[in-house]
C-alpha atoms as a PDB file:
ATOM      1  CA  UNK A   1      -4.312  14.814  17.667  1.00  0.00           C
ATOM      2  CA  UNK A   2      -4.533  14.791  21.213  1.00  0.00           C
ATOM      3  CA  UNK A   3      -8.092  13.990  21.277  1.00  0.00           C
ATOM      4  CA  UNK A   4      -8.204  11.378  18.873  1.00  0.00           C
ATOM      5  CA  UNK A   5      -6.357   7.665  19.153  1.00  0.00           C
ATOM      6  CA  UNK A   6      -4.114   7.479  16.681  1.00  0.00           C
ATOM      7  CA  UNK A   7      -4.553   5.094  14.033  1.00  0.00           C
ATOM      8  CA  UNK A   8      -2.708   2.452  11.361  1.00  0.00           C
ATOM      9  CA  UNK A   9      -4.032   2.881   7.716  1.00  0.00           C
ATOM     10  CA  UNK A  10      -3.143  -0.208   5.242  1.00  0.00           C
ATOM     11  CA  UNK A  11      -2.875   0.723   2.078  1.00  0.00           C
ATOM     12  CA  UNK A  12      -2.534  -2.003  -0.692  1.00  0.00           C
ATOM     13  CA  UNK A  13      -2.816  -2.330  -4.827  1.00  0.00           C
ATOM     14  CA  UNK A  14      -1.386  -4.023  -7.490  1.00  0.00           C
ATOM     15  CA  UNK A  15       1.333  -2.642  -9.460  1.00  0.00           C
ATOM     16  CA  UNK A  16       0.413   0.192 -12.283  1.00  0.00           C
ATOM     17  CA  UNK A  17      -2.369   1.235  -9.606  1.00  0.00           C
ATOM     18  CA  UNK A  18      -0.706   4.317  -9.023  1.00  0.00           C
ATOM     19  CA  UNK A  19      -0.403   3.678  -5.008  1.00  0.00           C
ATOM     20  CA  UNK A  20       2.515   5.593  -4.578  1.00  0.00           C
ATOM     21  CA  UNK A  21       2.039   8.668  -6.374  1.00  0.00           C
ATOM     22  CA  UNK A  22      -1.598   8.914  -4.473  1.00  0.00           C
ATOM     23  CA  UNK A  23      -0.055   8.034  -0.702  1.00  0.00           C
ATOM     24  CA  UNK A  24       2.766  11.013  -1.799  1.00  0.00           C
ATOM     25  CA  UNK A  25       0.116  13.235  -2.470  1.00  0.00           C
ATOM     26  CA  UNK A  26      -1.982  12.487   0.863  1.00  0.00           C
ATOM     27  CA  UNK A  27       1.056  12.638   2.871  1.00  0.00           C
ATOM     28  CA  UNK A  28       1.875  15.998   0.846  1.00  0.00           C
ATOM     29  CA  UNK A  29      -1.083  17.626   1.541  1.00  0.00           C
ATOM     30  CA  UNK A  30      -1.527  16.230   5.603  1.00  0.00           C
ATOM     31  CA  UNK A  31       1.829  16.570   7.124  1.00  0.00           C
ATOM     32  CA  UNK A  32       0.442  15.121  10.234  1.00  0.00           C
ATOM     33  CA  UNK A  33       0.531  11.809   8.671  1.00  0.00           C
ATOM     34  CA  UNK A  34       3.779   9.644   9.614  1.00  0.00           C
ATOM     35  CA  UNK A  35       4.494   6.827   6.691  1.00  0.00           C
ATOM     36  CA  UNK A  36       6.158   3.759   7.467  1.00  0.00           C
ATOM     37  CA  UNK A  37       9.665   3.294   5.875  1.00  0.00           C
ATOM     38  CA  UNK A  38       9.696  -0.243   4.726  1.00  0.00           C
ATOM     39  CA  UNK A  39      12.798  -2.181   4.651  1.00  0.00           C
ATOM     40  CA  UNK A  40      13.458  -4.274   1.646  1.00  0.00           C
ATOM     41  CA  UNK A  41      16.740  -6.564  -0.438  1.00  0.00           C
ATOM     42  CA  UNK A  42      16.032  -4.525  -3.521  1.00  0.00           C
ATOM     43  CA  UNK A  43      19.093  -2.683  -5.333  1.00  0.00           C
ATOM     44  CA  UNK A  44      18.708   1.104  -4.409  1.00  0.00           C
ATOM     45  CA  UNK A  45      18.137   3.153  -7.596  1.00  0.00           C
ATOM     46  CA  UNK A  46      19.807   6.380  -8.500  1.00  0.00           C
ATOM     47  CA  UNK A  47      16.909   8.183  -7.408  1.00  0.00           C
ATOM     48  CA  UNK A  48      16.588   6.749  -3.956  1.00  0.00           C
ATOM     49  CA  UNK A  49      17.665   7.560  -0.650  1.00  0.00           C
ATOM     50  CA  UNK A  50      18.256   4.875   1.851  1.00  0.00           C
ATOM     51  CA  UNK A  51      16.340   5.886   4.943  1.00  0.00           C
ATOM     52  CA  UNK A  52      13.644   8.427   3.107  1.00  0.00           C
ATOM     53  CA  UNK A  53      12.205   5.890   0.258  1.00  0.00           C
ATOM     54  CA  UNK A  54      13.348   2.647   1.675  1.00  0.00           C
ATOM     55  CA  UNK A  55      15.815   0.953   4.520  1.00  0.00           C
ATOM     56  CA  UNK A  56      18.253  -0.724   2.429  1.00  0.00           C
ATOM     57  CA  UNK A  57      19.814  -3.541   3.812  1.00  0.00           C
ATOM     58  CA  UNK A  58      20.869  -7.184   2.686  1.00  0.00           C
ATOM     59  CA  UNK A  59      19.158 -10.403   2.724  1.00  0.00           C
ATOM     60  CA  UNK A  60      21.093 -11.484   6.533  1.00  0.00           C
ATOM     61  CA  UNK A  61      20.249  -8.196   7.587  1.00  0.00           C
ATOM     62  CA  UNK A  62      16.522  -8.314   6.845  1.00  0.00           C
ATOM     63  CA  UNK A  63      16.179 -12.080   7.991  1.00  0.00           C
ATOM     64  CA  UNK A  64      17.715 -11.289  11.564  1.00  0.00           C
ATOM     65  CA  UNK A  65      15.051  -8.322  11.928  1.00  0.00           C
ATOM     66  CA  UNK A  66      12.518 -10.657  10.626  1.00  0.00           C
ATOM     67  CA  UNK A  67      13.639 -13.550  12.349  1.00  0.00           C
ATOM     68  CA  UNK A  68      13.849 -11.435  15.864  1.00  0.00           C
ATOM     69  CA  UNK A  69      10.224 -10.431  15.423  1.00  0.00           C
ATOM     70  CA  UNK A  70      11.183  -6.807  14.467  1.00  0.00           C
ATOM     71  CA  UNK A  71       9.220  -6.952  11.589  1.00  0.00           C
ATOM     72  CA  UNK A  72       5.291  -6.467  11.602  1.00  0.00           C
ATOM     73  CA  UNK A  73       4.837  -7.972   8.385  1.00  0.00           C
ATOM     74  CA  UNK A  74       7.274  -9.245   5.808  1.00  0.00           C
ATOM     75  CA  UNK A  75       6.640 -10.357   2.114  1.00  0.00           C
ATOM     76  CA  UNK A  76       8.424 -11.469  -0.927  1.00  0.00           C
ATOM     77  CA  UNK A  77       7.709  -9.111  -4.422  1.00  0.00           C
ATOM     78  CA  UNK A  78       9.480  -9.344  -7.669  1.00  0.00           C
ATOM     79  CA  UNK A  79      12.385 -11.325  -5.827  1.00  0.00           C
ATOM     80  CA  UNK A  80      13.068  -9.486  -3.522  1.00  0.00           C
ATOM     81  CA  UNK A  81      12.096  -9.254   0.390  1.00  0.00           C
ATOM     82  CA  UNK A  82       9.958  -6.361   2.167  1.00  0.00           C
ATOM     83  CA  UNK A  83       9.024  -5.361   5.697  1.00  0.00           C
ATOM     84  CA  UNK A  84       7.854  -3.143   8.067  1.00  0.00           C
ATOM     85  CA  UNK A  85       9.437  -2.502  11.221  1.00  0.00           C
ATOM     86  CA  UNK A  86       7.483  -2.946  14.197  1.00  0.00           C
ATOM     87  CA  UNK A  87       8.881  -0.321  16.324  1.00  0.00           C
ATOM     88  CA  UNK A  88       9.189   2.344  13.837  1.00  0.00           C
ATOM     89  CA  UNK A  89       4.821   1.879  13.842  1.00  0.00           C
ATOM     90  CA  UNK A  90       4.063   1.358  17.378  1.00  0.00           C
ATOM     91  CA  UNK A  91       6.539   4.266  18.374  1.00  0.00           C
ATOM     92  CA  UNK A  92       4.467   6.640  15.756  1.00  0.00           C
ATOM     93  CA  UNK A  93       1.122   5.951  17.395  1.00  0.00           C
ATOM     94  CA  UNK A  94       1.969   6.018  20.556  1.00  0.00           C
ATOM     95  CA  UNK A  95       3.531   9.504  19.629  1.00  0.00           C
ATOM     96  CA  UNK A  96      -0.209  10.403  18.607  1.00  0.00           C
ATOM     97  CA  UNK A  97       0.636  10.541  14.915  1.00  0.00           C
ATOM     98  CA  UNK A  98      -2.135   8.204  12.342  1.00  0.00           C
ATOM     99  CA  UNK A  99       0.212   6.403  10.554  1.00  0.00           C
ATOM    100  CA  UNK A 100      -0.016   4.856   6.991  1.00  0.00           C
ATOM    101  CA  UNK A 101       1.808   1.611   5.859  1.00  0.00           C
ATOM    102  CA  UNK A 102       2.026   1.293   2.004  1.00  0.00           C
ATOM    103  CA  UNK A 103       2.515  -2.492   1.622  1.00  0.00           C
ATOM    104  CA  UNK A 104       1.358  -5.594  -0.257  1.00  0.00           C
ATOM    105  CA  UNK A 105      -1.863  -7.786   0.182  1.00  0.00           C
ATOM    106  CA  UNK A 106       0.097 -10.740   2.161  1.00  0.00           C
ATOM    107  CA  UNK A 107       1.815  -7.796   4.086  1.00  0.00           C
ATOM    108  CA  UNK A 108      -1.679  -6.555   4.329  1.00  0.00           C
ATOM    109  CA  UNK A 109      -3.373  -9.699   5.794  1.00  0.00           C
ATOM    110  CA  UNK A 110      -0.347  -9.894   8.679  1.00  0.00           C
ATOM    111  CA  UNK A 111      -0.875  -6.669   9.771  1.00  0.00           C
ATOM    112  CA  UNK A 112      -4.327  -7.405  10.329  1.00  0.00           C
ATOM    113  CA  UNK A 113      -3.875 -10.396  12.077  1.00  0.00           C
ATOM    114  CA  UNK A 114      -1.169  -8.544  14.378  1.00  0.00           C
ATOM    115  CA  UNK A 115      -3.091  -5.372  14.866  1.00  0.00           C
ATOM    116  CA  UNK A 116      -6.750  -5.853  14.316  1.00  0.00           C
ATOM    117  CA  UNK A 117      -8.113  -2.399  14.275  1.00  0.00           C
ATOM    118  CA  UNK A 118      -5.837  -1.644  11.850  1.00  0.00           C
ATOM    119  CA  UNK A 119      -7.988   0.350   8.140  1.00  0.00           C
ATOM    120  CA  UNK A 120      -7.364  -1.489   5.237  1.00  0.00           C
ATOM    121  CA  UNK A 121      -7.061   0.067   1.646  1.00  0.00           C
ATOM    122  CA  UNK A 122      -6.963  -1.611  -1.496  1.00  0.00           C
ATOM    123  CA  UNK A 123      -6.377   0.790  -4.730  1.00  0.00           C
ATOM    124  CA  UNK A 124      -7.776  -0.320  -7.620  1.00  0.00           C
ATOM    125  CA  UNK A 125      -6.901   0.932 -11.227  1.00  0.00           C
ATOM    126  CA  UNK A 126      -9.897   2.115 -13.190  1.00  0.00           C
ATOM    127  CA  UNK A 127     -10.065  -0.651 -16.038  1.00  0.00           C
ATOM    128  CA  UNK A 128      -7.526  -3.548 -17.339  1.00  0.00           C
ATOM    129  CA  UNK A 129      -6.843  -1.563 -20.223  1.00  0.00           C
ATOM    130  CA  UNK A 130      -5.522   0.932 -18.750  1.00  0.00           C
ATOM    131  CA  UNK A 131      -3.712  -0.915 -16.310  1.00  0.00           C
ATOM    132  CA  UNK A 132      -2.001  -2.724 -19.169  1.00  0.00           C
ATOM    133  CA  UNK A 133      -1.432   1.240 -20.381  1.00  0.00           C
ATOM    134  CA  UNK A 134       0.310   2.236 -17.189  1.00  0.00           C
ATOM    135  CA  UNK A 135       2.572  -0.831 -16.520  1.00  0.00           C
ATOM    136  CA  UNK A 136       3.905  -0.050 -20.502  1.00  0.00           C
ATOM    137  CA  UNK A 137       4.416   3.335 -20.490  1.00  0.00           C
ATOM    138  CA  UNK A 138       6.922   3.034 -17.556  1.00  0.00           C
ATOM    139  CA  UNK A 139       9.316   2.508 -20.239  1.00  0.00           C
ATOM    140  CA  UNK A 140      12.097   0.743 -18.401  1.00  0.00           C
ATOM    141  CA  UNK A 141      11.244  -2.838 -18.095  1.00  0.00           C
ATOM    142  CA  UNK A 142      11.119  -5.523 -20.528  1.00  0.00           C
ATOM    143  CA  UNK A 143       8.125  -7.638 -22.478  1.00  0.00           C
ATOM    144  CA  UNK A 144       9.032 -10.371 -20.319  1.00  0.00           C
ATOM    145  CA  UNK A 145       9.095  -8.211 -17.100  1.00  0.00           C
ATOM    146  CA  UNK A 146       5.405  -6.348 -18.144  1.00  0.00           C
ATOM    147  CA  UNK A 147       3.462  -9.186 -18.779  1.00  0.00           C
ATOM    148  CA  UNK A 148       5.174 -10.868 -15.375  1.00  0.00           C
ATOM    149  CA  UNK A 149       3.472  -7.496 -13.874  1.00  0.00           C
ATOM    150  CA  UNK A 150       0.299  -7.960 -15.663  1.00  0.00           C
ATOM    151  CA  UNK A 151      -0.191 -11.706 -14.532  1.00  0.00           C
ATOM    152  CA  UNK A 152       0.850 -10.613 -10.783  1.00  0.00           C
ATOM    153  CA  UNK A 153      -1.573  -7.338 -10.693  1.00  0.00           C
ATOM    154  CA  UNK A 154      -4.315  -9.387 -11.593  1.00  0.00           C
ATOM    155  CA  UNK A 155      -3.843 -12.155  -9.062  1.00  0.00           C
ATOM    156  CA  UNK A 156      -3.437  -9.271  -6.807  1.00  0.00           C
ATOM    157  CA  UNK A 157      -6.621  -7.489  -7.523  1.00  0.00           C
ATOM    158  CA  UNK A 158      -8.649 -10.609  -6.694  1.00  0.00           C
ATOM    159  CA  UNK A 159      -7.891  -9.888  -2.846  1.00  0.00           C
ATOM    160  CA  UNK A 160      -9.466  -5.937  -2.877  1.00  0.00           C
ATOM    161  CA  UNK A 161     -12.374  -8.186  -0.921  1.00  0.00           C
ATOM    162  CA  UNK A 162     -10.295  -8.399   1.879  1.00  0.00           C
ATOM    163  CA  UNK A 163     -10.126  -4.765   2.292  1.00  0.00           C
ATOM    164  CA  UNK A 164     -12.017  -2.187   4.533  1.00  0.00           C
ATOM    165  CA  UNK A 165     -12.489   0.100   1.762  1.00  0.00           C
ATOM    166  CA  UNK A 166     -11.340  -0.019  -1.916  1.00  0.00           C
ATOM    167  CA  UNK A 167     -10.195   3.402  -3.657  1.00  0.00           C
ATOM    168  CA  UNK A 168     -10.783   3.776  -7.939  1.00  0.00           C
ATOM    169  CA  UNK A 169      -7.584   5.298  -9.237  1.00  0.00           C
ATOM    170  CA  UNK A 170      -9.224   6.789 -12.247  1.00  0.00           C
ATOM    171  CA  UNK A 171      -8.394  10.975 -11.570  1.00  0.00           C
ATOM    172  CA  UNK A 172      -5.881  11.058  -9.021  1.00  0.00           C
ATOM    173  CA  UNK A 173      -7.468  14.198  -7.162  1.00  0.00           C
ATOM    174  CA  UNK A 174     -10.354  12.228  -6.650  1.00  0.00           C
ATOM    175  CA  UNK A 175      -8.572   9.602  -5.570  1.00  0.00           C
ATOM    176  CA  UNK A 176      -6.396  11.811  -3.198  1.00  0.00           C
ATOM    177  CA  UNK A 177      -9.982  13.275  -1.668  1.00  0.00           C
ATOM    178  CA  UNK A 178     -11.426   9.712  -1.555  1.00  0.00           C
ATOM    179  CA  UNK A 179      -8.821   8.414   0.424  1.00  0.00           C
ATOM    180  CA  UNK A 180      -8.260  11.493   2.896  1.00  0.00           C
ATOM    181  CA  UNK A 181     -12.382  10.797   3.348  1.00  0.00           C
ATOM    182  CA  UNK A 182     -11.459   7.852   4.473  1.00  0.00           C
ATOM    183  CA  UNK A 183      -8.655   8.443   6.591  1.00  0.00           C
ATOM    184  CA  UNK A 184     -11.136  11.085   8.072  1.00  0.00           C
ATOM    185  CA  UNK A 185     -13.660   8.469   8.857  1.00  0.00           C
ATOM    186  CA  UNK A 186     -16.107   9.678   6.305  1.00  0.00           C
ATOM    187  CA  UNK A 187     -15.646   6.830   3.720  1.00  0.00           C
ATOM    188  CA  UNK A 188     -18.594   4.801   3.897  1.00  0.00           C
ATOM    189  CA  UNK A 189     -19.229   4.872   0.048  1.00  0.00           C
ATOM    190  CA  UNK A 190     -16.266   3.716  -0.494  1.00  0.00           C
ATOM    191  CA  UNK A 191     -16.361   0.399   2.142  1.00  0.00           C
ATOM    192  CA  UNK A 192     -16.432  -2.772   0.394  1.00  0.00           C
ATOM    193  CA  UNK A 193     -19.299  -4.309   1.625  1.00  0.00           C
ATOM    194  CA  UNK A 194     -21.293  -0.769  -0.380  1.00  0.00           C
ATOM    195  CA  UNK A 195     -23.271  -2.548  -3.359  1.00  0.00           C
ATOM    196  CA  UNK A 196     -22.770   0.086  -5.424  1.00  0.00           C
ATOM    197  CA  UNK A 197     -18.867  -0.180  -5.443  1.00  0.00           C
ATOM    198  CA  UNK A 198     -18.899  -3.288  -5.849  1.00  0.00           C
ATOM    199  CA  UNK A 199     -20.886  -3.825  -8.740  1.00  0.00           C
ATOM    200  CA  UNK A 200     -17.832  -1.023  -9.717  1.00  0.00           C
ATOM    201  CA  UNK A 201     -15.408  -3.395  -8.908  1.00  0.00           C
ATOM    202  CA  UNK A 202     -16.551  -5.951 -10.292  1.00  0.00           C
ATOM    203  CA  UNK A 203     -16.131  -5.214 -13.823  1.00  0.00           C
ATOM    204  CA  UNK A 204     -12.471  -3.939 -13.242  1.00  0.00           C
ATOM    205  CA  UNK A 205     -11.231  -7.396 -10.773  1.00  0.00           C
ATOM    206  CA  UNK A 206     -13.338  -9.424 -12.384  1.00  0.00           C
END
């Protein structure tokens, strides 16, 4: 790593993308990789552990941080408030490690405007359909709750534009080798300004 600056990968998609089970899998398979524990005001579920999935604190607690400029970029989701710490990033890079941030679009855009060189991701499922599939077969939330998750995927998807590179979460071990292409620097097919992708896109965002 030594001969290589280390670098911040942003990695953004709406919910029923499948974003987290393809960062776990890149992280799995390149240990080098550091991932930024966000902080959020979410209740911690019974299969969480404060300090490995998320920092949970309370809403004073996170406004303080936020309010001290400890955060690097903050957002509100479902209720409830996110962010990234600032120090837990810089101190990763500067220890030589690439390090990947698994946030929201409006997180997304503040990183950039914070650190510019920054490599934005935006994962994308592979049709509405099956997004509407995935967000149901979770199994745990409510009519009310899905279709609240359906309206706010799709507004997210419209922002993929603003990305560096967009990633099709169709088969998730070719998503897992897209995206390590990317962190690699070998990604150009998959760079949003690439015609071909997003004629792709295009008839999954709309």
């Amino acid at each position: 790593m030594s001969e290589f600056e280390a670098r911040l990968f942003v990695i953004a998609a709406p919910s029923g993308a499948g974003k987290t089970t393809l960062v776990q899998a890149v992280t799995r398979n390149n240990p080098e990789l550091r991932f930024s524990i966000s902080y959020t005001t979410r209740p911690q579920r019974r299969n969480e552990a404060h300090g490995v999935d998320y920092m949970f604190v309370d809403k004073s607690t996170f406004e303080s941080l936020r309010d001290e400029g400890s955060m690097l970029e903050s957002a509100t989701v479902f209720d409830n408030l996110y962010g990234t710490s600032r120090e837990q990033v810089e101190q990763h890079l500067e220890n030589g490690h690439n390090v990947i941030l698994e946030i929201d679009w409006q997180g997304a855009r503040q990183v950039r405007e914070s650190m510019p060189e920054c490599t934005t991701i935006f994962i994308l499922p592979p049709s509405h359909d099956e997004l509407v599939r995935r967000l149901r077969s979770r199994g745990t939330d409510s009519d009310e709750v899905i279709e609240r998750r359906l309206r706010d995927a799709l507004s997210d998807m419209s922002h993929w534009d603003e990305f560096d590179y967009a990633v099709i979460n169709d088969d998730l071990d070719r998503a897992v080798a897209d995206l390590e292409a990317i962190l690699a620097g070998e990604g150009s097919a998959l760079a949003t300004d690439n015609k071909a992708l997003r004629a792709t896109i295009a008839g999954i965002a709309g």
